[in-house]
N, C-alpha and C. Protein backbone atom coordinates (compact mmCIF):
# COMPACT_ATOMS: atom_id res chain seq x y z
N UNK A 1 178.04 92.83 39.55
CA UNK A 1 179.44 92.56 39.29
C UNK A 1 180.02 91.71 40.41
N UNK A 2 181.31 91.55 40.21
CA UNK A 2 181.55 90.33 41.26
C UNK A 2 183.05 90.95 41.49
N UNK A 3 183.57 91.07 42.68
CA UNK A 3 185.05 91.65 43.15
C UNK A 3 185.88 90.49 43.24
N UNK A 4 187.22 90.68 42.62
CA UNK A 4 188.02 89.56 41.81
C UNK A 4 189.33 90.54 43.06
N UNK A 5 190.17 89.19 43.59
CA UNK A 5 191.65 89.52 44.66
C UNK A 5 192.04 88.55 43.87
N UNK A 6 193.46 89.22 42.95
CA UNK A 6 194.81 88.26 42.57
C UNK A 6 195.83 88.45 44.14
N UNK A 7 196.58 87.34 43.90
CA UNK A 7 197.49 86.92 44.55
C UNK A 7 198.58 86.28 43.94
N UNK A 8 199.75 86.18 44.34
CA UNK A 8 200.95 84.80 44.15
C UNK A 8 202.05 85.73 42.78
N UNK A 9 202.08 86.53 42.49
CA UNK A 9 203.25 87.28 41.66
C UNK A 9 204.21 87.47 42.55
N UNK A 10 205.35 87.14 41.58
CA UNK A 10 206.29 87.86 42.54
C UNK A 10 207.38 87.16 41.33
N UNK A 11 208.75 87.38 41.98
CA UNK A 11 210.02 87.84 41.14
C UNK A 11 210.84 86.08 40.96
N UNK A 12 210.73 85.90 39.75
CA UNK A 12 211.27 84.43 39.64
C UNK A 12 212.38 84.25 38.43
N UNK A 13 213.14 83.17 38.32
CA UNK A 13 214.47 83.17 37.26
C UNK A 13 213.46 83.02 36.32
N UNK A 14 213.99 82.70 35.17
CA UNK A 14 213.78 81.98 33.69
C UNK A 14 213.52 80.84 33.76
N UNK A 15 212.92 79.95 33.61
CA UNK A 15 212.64 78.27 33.46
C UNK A 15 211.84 78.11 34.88
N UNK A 16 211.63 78.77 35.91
CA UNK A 16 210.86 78.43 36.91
C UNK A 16 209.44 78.48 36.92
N UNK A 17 208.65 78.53 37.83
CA UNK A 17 207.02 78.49 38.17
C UNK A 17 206.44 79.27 39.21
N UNK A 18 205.07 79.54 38.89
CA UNK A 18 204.07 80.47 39.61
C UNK A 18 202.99 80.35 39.84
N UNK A 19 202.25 80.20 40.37
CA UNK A 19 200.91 79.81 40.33
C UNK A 19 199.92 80.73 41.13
N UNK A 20 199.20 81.80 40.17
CA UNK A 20 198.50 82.97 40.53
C UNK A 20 197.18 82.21 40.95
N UNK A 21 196.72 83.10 41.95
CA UNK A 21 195.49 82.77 42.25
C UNK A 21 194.44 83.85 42.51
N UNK A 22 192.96 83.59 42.58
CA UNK A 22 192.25 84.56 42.06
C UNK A 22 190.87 84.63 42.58
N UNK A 23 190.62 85.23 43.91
CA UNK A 23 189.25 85.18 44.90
C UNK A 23 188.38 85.93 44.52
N UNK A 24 187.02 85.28 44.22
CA UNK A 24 185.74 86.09 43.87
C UNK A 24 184.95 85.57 44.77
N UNK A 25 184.19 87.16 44.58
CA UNK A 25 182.66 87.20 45.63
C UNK A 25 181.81 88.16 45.39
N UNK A 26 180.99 88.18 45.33
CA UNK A 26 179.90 88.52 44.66
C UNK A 26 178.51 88.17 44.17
N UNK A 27 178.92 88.11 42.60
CA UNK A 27 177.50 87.33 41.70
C UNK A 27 177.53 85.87 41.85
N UNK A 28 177.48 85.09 41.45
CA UNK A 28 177.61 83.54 41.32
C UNK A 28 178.51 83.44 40.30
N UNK A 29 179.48 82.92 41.27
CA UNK A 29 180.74 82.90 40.60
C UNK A 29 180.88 81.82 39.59
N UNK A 30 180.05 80.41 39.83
CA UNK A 30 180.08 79.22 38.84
C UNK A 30 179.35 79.32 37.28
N UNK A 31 177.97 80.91 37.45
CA UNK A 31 177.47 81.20 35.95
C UNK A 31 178.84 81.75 35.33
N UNK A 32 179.62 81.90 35.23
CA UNK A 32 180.87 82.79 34.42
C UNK A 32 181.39 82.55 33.79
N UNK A 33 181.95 82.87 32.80
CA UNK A 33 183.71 82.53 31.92
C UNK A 33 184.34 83.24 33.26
N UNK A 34 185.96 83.06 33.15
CA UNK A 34 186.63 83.96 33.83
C UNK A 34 188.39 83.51 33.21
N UNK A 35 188.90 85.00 33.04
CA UNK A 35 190.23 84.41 32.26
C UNK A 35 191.16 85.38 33.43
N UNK A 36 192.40 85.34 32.30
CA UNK A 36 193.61 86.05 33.20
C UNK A 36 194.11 86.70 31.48
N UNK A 37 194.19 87.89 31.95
CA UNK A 37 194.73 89.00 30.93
C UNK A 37 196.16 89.35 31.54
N UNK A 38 197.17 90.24 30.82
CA UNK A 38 198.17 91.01 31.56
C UNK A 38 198.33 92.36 30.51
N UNK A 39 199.30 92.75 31.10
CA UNK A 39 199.97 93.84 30.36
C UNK A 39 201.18 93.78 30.81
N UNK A 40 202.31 94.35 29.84
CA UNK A 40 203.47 94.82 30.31
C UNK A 40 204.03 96.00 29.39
N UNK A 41 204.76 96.93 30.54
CA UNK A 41 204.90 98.26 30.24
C UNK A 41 204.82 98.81 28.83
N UNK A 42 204.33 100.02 28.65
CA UNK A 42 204.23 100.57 27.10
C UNK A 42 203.41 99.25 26.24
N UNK A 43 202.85 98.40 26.46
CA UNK A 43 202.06 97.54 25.58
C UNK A 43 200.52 97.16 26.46
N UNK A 44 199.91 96.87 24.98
CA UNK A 44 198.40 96.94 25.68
C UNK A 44 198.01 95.56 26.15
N UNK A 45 197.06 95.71 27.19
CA UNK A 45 196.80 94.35 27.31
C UNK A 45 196.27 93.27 26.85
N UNK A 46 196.92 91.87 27.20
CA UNK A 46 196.75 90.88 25.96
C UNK A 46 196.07 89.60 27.06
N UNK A 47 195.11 88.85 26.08
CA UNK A 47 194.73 87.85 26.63
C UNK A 47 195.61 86.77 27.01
N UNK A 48 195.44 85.99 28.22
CA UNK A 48 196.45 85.27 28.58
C UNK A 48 196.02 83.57 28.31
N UNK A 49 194.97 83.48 29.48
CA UNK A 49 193.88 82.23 29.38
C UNK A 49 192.73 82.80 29.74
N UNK A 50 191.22 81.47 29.48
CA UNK A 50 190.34 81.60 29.75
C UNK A 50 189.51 79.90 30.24
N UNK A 51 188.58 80.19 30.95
CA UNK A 51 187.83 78.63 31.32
C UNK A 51 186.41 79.07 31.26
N UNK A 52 186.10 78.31 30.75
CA UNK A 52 184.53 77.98 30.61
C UNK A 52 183.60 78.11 32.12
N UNK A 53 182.10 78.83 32.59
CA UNK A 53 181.50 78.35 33.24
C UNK A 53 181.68 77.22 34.11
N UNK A 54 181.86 76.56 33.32
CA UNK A 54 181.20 75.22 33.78
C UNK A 54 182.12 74.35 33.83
N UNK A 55 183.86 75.12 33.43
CA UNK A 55 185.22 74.48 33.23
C UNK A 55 185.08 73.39 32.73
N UNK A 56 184.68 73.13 31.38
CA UNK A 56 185.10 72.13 30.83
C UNK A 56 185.63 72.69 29.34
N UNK A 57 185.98 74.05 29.21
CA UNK A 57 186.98 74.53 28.47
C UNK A 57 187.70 75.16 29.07
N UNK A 58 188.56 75.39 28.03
CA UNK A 58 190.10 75.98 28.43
C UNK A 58 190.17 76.84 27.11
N UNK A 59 191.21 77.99 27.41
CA UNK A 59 191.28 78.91 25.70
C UNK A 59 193.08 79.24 26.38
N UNK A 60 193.80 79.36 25.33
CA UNK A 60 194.71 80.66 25.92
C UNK A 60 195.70 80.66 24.30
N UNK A 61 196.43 81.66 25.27
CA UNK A 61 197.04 82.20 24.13
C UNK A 61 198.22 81.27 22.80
N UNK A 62 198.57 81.78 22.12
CA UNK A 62 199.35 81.12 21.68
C UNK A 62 200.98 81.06 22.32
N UNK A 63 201.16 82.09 22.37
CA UNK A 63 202.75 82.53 23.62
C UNK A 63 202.61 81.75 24.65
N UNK A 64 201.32 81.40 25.41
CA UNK A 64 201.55 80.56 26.79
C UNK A 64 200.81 79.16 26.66
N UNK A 65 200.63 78.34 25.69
CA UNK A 65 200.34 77.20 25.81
C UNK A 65 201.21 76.41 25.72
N UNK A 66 201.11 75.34 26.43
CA UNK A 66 201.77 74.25 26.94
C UNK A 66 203.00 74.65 28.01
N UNK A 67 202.45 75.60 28.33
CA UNK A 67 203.19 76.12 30.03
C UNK A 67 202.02 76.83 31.06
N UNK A 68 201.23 77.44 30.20
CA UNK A 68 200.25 77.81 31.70
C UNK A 68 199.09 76.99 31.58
N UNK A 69 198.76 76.78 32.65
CA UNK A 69 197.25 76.18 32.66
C UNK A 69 196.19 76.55 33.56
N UNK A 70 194.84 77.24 33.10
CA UNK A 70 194.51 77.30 33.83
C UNK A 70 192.93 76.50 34.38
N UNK A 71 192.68 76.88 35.70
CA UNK A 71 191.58 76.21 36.49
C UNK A 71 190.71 76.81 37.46
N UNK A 72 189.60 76.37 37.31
CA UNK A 72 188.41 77.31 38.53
C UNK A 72 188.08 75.80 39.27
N UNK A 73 188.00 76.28 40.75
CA UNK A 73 186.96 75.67 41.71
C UNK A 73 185.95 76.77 42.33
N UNK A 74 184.24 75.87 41.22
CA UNK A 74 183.49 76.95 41.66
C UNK A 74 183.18 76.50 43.05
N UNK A 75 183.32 75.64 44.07
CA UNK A 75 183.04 75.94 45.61
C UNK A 75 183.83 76.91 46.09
N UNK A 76 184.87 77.22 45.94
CA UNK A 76 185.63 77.76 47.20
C UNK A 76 186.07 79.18 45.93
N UNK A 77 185.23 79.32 44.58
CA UNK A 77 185.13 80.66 43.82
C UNK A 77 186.47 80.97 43.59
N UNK A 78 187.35 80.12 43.31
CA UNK A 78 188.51 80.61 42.87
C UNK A 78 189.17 80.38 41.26
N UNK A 79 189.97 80.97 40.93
CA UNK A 79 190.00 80.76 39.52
C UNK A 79 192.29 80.73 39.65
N UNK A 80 192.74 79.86 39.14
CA UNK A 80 193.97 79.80 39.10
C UNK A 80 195.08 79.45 37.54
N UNK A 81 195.77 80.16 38.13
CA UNK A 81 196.53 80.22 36.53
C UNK A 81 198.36 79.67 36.86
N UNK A 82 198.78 78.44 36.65
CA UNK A 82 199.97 77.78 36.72
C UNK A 82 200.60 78.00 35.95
N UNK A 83 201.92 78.57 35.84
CA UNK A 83 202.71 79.33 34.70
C UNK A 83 204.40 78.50 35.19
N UNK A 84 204.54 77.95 34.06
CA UNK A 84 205.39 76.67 34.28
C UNK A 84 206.79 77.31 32.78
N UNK A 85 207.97 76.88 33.15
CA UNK A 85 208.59 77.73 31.70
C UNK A 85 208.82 78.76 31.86
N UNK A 86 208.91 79.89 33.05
CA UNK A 86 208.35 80.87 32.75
C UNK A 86 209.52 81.58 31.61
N UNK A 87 209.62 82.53 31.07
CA UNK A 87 210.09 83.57 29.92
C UNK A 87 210.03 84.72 30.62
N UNK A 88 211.59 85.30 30.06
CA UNK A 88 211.19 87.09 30.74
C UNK A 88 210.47 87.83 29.96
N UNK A 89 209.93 87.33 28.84
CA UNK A 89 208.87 87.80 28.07
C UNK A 89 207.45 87.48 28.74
N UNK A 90 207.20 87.08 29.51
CA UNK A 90 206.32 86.88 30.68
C UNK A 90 205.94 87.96 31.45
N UNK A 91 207.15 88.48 31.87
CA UNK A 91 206.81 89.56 32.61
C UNK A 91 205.79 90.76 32.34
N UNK A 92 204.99 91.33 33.33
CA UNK A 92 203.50 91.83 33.45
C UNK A 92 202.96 91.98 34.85
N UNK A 93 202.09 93.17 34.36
CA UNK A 93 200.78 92.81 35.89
C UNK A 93 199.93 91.63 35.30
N UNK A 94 199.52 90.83 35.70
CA UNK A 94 198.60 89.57 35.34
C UNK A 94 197.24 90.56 36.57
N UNK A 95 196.12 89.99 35.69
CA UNK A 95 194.82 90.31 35.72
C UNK A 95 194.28 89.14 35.60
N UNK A 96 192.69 89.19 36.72
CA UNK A 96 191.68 88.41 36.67
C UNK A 96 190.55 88.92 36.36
N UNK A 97 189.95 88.45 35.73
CA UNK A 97 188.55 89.16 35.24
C UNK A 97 187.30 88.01 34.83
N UNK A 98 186.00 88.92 35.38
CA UNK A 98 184.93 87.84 35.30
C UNK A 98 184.38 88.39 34.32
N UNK A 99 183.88 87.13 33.09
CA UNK A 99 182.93 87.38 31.77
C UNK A 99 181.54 88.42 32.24
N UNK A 100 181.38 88.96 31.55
CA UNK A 100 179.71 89.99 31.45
C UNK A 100 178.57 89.16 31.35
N UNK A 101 179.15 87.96 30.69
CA UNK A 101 177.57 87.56 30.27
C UNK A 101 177.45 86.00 30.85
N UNK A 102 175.54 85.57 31.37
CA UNK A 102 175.94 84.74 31.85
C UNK A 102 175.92 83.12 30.82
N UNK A 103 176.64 82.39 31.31
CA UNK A 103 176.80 81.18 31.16
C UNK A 103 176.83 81.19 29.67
N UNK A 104 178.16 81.75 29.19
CA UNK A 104 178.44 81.53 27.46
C UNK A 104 180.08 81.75 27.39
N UNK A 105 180.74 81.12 26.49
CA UNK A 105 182.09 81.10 26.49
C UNK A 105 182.29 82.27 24.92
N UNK A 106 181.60 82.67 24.62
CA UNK A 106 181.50 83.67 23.78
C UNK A 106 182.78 84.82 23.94
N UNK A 107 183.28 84.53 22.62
CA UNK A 107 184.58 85.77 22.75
C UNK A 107 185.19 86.22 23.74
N UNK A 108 185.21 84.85 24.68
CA UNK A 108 186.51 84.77 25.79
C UNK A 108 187.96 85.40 25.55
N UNK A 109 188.02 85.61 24.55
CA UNK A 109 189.65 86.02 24.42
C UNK A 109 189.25 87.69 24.34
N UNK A 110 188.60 88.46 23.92
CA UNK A 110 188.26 89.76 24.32
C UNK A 110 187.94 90.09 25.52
N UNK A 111 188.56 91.00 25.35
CA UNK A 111 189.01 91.94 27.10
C UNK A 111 187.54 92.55 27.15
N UNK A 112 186.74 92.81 26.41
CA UNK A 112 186.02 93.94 26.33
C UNK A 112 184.18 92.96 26.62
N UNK A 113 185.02 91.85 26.74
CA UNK A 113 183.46 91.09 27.38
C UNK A 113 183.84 91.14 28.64
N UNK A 114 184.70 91.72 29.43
CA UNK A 114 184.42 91.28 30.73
C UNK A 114 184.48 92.49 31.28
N UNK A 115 183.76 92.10 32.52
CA UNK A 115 183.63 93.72 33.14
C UNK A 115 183.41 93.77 34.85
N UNK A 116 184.06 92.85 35.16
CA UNK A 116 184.96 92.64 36.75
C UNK A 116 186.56 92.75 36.16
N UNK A 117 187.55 93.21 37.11
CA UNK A 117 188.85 92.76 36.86
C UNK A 117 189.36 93.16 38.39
N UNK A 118 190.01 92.41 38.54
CA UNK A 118 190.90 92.55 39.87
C UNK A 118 191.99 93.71 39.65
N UNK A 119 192.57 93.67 40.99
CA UNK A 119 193.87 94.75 40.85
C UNK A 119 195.02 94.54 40.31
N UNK A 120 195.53 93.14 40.04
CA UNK A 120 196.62 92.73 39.13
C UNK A 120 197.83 92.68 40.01
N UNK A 121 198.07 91.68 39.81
CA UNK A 121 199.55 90.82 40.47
C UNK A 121 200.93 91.03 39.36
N UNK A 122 202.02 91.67 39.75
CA UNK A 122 202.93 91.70 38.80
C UNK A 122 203.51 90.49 39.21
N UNK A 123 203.98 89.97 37.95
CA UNK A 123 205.25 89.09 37.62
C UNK A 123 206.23 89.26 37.29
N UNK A 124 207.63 89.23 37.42
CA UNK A 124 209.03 89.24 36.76
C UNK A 124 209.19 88.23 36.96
N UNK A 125 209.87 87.77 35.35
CA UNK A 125 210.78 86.83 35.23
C UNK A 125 212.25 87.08 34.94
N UNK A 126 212.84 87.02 35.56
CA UNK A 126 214.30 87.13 35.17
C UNK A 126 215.21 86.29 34.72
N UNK A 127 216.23 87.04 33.33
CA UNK A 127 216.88 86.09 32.69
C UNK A 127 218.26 85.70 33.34
């Protein structure tokens, strides 16, 4: 398994920006998918984005496209998620998590392929 540190949440208006970030070490961090999940209170957690191995895909949700984007640099093993627009429907712990399996973008949007997750960075957005 590979140990995943979020960073960069914290308390922002409505229409502003964030840009979470996300340190792994471990397995080889460049064989991987790796996305960003969240939750927010009383609701289960939902896929947010995802990137390919080999980052030359991208997946995410329907609620956050064309405001978040995200990106891995496999030298320096980091994986980052830019949340632009933000919505107080946004608000959440945001999660990082590394895919189970190696080098396949296979049912990236299920929580239940991955099986690293970090400790989770909350976000508020306020209206």
């Amino acid at each position: 398994q590979v140990q995943l540190v979020e960073s960069g949440g914290g308390l922002v208006q409505a229409g502003g920006s964030l840009r979470l970030s996300c340190a792994a070490s471990g397995r080889t961090f460049s064989n991987y998918a790796m996305g960003w999940f969240r939750q927010a209170p009383g609701k289960e957690r939902e896929f947010v984005a995802a990137i390919a191995w080999s980052g030359s895909s991208t997946y995410y949700a329907d609620s956050v496209k064309g405001r978040f984007t995200i990106s891995r640099d496999n030298a320096k093993t980091t994986v980052d998620l830019q949340m632009n627009s933000l919505k107080p429907e946004d608000t959440a712990v945001y999660y990082c998590a590394a895919h189970s399996v190696h080098r396949t973008s296979s049912l990236v949007t299920n929580s239940r392929m991955y099986n690293s997750w970090g400790q989770g960075t909350q976000v508020t957005v306020s209206s």
